[in-house]
C-alpha atoms as a PDB file:
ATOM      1  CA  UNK A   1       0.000   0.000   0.000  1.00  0.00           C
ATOM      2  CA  UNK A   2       1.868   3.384  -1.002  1.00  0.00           C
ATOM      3  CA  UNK A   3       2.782   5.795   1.587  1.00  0.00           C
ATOM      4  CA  UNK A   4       2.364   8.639  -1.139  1.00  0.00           C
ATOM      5  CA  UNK A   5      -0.458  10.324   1.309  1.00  0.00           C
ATOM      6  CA  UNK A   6       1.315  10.166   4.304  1.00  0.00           C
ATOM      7  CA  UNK A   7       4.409  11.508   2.749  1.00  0.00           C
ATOM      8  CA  UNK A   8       2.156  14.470   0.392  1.00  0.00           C
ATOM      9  CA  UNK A   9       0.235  14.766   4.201  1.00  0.00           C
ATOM     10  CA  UNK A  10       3.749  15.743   6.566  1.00  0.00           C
ATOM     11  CA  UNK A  11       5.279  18.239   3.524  1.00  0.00           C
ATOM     12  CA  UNK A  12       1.918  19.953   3.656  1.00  0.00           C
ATOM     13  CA  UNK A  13       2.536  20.218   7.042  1.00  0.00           C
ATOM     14  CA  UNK A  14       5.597  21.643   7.082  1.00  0.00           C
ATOM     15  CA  UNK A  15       4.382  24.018   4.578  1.00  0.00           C
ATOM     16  CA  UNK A  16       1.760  24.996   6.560  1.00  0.00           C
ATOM     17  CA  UNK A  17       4.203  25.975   9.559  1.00  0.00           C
ATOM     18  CA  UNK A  18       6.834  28.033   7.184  1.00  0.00           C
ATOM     19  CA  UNK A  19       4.938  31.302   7.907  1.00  0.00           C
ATOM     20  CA  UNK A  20       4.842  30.762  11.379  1.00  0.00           C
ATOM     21  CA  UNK A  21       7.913  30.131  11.813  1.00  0.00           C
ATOM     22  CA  UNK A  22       9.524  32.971   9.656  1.00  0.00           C
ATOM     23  CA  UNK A  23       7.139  35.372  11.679  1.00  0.00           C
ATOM     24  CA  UNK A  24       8.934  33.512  15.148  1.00  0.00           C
ATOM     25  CA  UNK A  25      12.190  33.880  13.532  1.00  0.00           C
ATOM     26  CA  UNK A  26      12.033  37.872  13.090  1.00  0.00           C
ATOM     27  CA  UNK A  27      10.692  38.313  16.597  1.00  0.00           C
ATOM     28  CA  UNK A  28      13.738  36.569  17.747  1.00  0.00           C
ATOM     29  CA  UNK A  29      15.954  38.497  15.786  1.00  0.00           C
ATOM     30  CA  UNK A  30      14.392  41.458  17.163  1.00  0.00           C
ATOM     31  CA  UNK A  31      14.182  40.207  20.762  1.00  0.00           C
ATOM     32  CA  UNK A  32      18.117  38.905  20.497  1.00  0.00           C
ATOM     33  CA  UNK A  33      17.050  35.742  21.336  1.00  0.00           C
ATOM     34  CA  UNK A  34      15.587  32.700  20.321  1.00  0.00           C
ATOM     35  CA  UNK A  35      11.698  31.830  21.422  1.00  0.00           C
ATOM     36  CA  UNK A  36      10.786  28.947  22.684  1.00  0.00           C
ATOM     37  CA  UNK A  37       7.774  28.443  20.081  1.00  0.00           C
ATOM     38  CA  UNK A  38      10.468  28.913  17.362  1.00  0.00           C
ATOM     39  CA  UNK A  39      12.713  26.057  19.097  1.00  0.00           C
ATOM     40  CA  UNK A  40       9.437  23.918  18.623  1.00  0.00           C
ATOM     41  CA  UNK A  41       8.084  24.687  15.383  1.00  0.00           C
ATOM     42  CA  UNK A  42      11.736  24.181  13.850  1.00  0.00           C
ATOM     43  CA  UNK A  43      11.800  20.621  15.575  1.00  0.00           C
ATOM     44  CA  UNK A  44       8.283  19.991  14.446  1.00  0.00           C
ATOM     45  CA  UNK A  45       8.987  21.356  10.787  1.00  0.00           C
ATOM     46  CA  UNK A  46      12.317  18.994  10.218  1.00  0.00           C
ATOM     47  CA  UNK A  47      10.665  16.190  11.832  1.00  0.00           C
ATOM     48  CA  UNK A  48       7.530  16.210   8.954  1.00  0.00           C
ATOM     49  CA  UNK A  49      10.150  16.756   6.100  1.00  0.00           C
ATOM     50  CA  UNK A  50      12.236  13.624   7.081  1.00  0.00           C
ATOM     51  CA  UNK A  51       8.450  11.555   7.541  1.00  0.00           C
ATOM     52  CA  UNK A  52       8.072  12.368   4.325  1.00  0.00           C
ATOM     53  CA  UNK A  53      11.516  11.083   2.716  1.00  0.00           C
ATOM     54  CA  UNK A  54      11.289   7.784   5.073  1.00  0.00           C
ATOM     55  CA  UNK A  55       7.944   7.042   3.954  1.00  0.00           C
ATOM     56  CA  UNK A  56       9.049   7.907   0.205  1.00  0.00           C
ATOM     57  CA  UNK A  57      12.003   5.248   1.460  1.00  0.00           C
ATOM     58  CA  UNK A  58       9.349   2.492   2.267  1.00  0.00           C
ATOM     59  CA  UNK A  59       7.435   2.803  -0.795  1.00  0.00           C
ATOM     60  CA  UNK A  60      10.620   2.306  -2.438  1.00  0.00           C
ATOM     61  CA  UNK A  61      11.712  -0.371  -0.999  1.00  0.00           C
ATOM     62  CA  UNK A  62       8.069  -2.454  -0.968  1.00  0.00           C
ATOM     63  CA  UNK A  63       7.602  -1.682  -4.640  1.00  0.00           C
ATOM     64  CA  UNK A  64      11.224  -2.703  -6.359  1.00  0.00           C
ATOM     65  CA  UNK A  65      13.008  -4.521  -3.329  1.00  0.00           C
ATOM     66  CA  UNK A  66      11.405  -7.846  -2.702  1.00  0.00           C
ATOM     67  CA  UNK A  67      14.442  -9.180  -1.524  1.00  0.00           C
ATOM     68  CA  UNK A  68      15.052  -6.547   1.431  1.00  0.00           C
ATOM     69  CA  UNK A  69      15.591  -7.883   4.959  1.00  0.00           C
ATOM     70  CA  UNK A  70      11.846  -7.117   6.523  1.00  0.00           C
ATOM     71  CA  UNK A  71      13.573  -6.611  10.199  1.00  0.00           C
ATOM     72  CA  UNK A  72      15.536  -3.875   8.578  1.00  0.00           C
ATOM     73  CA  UNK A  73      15.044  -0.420   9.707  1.00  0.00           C
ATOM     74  CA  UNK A  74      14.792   1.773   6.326  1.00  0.00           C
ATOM     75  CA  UNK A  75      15.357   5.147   6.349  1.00  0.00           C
ATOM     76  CA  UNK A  76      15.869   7.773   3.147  1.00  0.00           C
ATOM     77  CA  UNK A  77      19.558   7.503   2.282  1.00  0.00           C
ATOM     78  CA  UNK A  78      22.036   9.937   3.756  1.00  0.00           C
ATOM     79  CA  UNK A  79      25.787   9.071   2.663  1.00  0.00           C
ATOM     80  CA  UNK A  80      28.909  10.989   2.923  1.00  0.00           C
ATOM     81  CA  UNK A  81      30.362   9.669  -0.519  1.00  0.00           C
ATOM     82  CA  UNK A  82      29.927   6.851  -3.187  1.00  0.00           C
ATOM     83  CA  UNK A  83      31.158   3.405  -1.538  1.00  0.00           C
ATOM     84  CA  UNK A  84      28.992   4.276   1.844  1.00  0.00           C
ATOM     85  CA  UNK A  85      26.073   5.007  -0.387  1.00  0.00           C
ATOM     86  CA  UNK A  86      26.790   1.700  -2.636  1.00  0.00           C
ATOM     87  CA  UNK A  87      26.959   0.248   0.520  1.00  0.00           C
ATOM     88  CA  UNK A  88      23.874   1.122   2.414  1.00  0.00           C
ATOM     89  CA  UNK A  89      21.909   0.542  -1.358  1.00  0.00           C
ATOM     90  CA  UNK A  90      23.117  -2.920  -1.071  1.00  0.00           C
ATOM     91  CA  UNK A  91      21.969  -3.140   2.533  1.00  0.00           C
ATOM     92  CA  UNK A  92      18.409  -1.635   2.455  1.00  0.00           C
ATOM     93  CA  UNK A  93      17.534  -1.687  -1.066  1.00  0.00           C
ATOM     94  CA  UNK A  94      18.763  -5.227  -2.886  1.00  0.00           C
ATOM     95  CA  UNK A  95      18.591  -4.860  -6.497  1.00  0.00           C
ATOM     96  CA  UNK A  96      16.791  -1.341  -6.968  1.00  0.00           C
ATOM     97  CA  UNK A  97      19.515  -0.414  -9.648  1.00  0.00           C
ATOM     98  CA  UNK A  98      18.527  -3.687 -11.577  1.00  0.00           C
ATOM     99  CA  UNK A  99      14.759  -3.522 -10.927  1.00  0.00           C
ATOM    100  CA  UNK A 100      14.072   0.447 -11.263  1.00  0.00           C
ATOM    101  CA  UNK A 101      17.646   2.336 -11.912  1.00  0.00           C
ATOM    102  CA  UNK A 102      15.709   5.646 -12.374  1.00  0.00           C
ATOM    103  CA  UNK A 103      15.090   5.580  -8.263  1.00  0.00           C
ATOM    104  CA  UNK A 104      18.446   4.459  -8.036  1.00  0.00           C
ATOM    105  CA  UNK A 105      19.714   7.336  -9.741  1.00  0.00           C
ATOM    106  CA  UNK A 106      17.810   9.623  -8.546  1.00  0.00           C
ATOM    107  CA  UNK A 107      18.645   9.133  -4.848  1.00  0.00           C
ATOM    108  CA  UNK A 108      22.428   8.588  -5.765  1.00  0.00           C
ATOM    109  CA  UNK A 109      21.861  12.325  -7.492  1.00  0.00           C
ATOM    110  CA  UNK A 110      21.073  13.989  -3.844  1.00  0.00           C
ATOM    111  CA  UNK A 111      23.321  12.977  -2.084  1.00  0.00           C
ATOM    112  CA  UNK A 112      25.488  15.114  -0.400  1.00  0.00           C
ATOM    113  CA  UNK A 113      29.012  14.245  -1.733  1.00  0.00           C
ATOM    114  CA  UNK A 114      27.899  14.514  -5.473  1.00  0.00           C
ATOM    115  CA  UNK A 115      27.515  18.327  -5.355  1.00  0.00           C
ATOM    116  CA  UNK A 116      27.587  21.174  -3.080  1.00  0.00           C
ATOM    117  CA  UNK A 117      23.846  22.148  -3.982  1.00  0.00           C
ATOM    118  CA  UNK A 118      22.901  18.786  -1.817  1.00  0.00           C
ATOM    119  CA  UNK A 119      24.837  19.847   0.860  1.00  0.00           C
ATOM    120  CA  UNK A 120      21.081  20.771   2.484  1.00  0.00           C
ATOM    121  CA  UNK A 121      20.544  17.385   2.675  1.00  0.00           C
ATOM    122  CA  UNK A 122      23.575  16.463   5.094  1.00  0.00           C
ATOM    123  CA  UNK A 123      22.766  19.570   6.911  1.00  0.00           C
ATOM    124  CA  UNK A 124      19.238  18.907   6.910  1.00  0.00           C
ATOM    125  CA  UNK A 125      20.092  15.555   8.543  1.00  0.00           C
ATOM    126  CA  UNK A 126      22.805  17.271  11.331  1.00  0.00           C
ATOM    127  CA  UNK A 127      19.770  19.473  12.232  1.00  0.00           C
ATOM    128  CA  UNK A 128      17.375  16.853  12.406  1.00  0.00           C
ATOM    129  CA  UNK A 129      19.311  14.064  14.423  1.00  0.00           C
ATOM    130  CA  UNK A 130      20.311  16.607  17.128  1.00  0.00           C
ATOM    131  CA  UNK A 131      16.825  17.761  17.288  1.00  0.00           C
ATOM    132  CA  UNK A 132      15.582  14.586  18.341  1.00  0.00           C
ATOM    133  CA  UNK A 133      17.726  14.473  21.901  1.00  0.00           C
ATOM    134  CA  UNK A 134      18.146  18.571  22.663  1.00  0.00           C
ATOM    135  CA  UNK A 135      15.396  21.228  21.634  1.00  0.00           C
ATOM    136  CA  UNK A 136      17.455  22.331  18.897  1.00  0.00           C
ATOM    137  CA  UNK A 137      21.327  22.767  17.539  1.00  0.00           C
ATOM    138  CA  UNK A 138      22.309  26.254  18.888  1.00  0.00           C
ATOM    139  CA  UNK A 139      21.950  28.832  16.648  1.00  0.00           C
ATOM    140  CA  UNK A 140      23.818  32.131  16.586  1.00  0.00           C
ATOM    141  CA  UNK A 141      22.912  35.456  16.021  1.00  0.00           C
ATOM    142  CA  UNK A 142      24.768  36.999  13.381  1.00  0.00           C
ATOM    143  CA  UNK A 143      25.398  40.561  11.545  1.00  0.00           C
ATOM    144  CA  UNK A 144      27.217  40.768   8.418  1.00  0.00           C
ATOM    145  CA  UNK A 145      27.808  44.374   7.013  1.00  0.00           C
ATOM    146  CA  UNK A 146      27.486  44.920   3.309  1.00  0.00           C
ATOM    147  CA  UNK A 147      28.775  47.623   1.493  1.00  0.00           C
ATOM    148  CA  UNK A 148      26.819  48.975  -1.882  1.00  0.00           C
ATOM    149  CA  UNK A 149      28.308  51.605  -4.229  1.00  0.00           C
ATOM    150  CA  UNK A 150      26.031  53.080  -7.231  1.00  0.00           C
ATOM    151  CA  UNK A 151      28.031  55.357  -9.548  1.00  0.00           C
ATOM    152  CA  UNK A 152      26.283  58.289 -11.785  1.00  0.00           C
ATOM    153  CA  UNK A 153      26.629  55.746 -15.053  1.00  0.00           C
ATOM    154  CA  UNK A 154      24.596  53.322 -13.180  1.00  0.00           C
ATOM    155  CA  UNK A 155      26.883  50.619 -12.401  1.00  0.00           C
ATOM    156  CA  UNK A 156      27.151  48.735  -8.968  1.00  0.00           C
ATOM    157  CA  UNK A 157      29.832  47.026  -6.899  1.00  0.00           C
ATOM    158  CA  UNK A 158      29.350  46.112  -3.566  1.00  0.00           C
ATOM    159  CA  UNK A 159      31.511  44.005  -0.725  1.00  0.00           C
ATOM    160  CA  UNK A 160      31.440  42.598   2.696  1.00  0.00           C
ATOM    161  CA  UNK A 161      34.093  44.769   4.915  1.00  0.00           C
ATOM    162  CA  UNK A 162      35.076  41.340   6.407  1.00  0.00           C
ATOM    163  CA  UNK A 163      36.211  39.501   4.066  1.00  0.00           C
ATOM    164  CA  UNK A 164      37.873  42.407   1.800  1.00  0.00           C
ATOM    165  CA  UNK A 165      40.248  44.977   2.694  1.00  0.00           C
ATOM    166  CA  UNK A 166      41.621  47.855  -0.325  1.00  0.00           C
ATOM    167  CA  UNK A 167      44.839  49.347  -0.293  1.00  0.00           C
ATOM    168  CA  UNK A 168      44.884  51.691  -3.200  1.00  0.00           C
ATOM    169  CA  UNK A 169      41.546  51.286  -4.705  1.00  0.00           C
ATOM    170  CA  UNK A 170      39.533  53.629  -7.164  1.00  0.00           C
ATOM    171  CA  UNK A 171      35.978  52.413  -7.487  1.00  0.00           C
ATOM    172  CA  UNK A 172      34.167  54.358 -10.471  1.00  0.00           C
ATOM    173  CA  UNK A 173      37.379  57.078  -9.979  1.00  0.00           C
ATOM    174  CA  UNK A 174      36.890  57.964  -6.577  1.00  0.00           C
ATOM    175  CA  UNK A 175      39.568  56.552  -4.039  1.00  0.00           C
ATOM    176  CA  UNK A 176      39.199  53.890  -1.207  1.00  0.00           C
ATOM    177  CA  UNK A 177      40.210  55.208   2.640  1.00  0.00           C
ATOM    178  CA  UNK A 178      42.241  52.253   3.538  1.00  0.00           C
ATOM    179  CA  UNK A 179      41.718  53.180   6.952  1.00  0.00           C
ATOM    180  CA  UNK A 180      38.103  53.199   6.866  1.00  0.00           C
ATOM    181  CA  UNK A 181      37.856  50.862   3.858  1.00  0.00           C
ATOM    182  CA  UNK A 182      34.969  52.848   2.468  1.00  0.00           C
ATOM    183  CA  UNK A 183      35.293  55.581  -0.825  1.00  0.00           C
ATOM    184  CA  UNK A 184      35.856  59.117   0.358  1.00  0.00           C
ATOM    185  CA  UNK A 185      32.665  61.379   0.164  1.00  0.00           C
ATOM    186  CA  UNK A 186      31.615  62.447  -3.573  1.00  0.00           C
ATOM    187  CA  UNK A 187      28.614  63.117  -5.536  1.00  0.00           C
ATOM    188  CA  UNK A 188      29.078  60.872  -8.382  1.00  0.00           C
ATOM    189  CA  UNK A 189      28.567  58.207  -5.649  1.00  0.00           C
ATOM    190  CA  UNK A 190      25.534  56.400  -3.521  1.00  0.00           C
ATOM    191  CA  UNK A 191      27.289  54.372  -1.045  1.00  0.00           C
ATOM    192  CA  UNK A 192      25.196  52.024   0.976  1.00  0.00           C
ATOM    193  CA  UNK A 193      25.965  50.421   4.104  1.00  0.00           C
ATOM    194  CA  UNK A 194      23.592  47.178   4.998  1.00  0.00           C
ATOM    195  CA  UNK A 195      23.690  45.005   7.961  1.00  0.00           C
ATOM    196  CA  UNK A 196      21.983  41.797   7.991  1.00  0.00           C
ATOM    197  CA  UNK A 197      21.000  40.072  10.399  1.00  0.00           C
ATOM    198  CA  UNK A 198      20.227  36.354  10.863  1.00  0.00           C
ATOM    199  CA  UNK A 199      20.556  33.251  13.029  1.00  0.00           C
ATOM    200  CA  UNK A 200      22.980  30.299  11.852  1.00  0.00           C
ATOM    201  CA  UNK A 201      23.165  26.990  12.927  1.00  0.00           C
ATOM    202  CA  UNK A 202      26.335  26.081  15.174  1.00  0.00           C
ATOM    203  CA  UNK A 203      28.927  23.726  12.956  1.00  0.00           C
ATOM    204  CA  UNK A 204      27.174  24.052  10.301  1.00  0.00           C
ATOM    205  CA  UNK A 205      27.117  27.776   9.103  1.00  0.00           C
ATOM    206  CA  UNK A 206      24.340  28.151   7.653  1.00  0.00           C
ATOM    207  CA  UNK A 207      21.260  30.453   7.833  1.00  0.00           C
ATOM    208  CA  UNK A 208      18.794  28.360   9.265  1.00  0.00           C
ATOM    209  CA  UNK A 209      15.815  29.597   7.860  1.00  0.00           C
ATOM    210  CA  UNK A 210      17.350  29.580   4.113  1.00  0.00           C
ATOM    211  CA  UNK A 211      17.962  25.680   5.104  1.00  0.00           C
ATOM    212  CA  UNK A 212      14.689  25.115   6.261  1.00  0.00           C
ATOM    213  CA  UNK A 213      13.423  26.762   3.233  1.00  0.00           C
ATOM    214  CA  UNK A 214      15.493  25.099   0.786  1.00  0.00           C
ATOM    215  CA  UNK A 215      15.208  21.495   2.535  1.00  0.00           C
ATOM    216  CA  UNK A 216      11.376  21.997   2.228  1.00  0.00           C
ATOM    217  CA  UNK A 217      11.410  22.868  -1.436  1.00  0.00           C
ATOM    218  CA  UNK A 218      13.900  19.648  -2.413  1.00  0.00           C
ATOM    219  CA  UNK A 219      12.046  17.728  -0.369  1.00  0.00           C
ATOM    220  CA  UNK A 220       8.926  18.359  -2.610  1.00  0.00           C
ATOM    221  CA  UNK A 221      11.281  17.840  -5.499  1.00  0.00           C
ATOM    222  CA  UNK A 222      12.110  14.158  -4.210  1.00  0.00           C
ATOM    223  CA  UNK A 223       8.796  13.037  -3.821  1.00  0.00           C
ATOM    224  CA  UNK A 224       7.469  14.359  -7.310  1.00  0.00           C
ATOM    225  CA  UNK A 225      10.334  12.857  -8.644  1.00  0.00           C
ATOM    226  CA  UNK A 226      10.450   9.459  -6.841  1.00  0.00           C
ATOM    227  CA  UNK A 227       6.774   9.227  -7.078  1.00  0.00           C
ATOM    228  CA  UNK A 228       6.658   8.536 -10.726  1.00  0.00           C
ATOM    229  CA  UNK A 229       8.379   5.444 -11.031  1.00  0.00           C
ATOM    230  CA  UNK A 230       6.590   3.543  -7.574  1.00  0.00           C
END
């Protein structure tokens, strides 16, 4: 009996929490601190998304995988690089690449090692495991600076002070101060100054609600894929 409900039924739910929790999130930033309700809704939120890729797993597994150990615990495949995931394919799902190597392919393409647009999925995972024994990895507040400079012809260059530092620097023929590292006052300039603000998740470095965004949207992507071949 598919799953494909169940797994359509906890994305929807996670869905259905993104506005809450990007209305928690800029409280928090605003507060300096994280709320508890946040804490929560994140937990709940990753725990729906990774339902939904176990069921997807299960379907998998009961519709190409007759020969797969019953007493094995299946979960979606998260690997670190190609013999672990050749490994754990040969584990949980006997023969998929013979019986259907379209699902074989397509969960060998998210993995994490094959390209650093699927690192969401090994952060994803990080984020989720530690959720299930603390209320949530630690997240840190952060403000990054960004500098903007618009010049009378219309073009635009812009920076972040912290990661670039100008000696002897003209930017659209006006000079840098490379003790203040920002162009000296003119009027064929607009010079900007940003600061954004955001939490990241500790060892992983990432803004957390861009991850829980983009794990919800690939997510989707998985099961629409997967979905047409079980």
């Amino acid at each position: 009996m598919s799953r494909r409900s169940s797994a359509e039924a906890q994305i929807n739910r996670a869905d259905s929490l993104l506005p809450t929790i990007e209305s928690e999130y800029q409280n928090s930033l605003s507060k300096k601190s994280i709320d508890d309700n946040l804490k929560l809704d994140i937990q709940s939120f990753c725990g729906h998304l990774r339902s939904a890729l176990d069921y997807i797993a299960k379907d998998i597994v009961e519709t190409h995988c007759p020969n797969a150990n019953p007493r094995n615990r299946l979960y979606f495949p998260i690997t670190h690089d190609a013999q672990s995931f050749s490994n754990t394919m040969k584990r949980f799902y006997p023969d998929l690449n013979h019986n259907c190597h379209e699902l074989y392919d397509i969960l060998e393409s998210v993995q994490p090692y094959q390209d650093n647009k699927n690192l969401w999925l090994k952060n994803f995972n990080k984020v989720n495991n530690e959720n299930k024994h603390n209320d949530l990895v630690e997240q840190i507040r952060t403000e990054t600076k960004w500098v903007d400079v618009q010049t009378q012809g219309g073009n635009r260059v812009n920076w972040n002070p912290a990661n670039v530092k100008f000696e002897s620097v003209k930017i659209g023929g006006v000079p840098v101060n490379p003790q203040t590292q920002m162009p000296v006052p003119s009027t064929t300039q607009k010079v900007t100054i940003e600061t954004w603000v955001d939490f990241r998740f500790d060892d992983i470095d990432v803004s957390a609600l861009a991850l829980l965004k983009e794990s919800l949207t690939r997510t989707k992507s998985i099961s629409t894929d997967a979905y047409k071949y079980i």
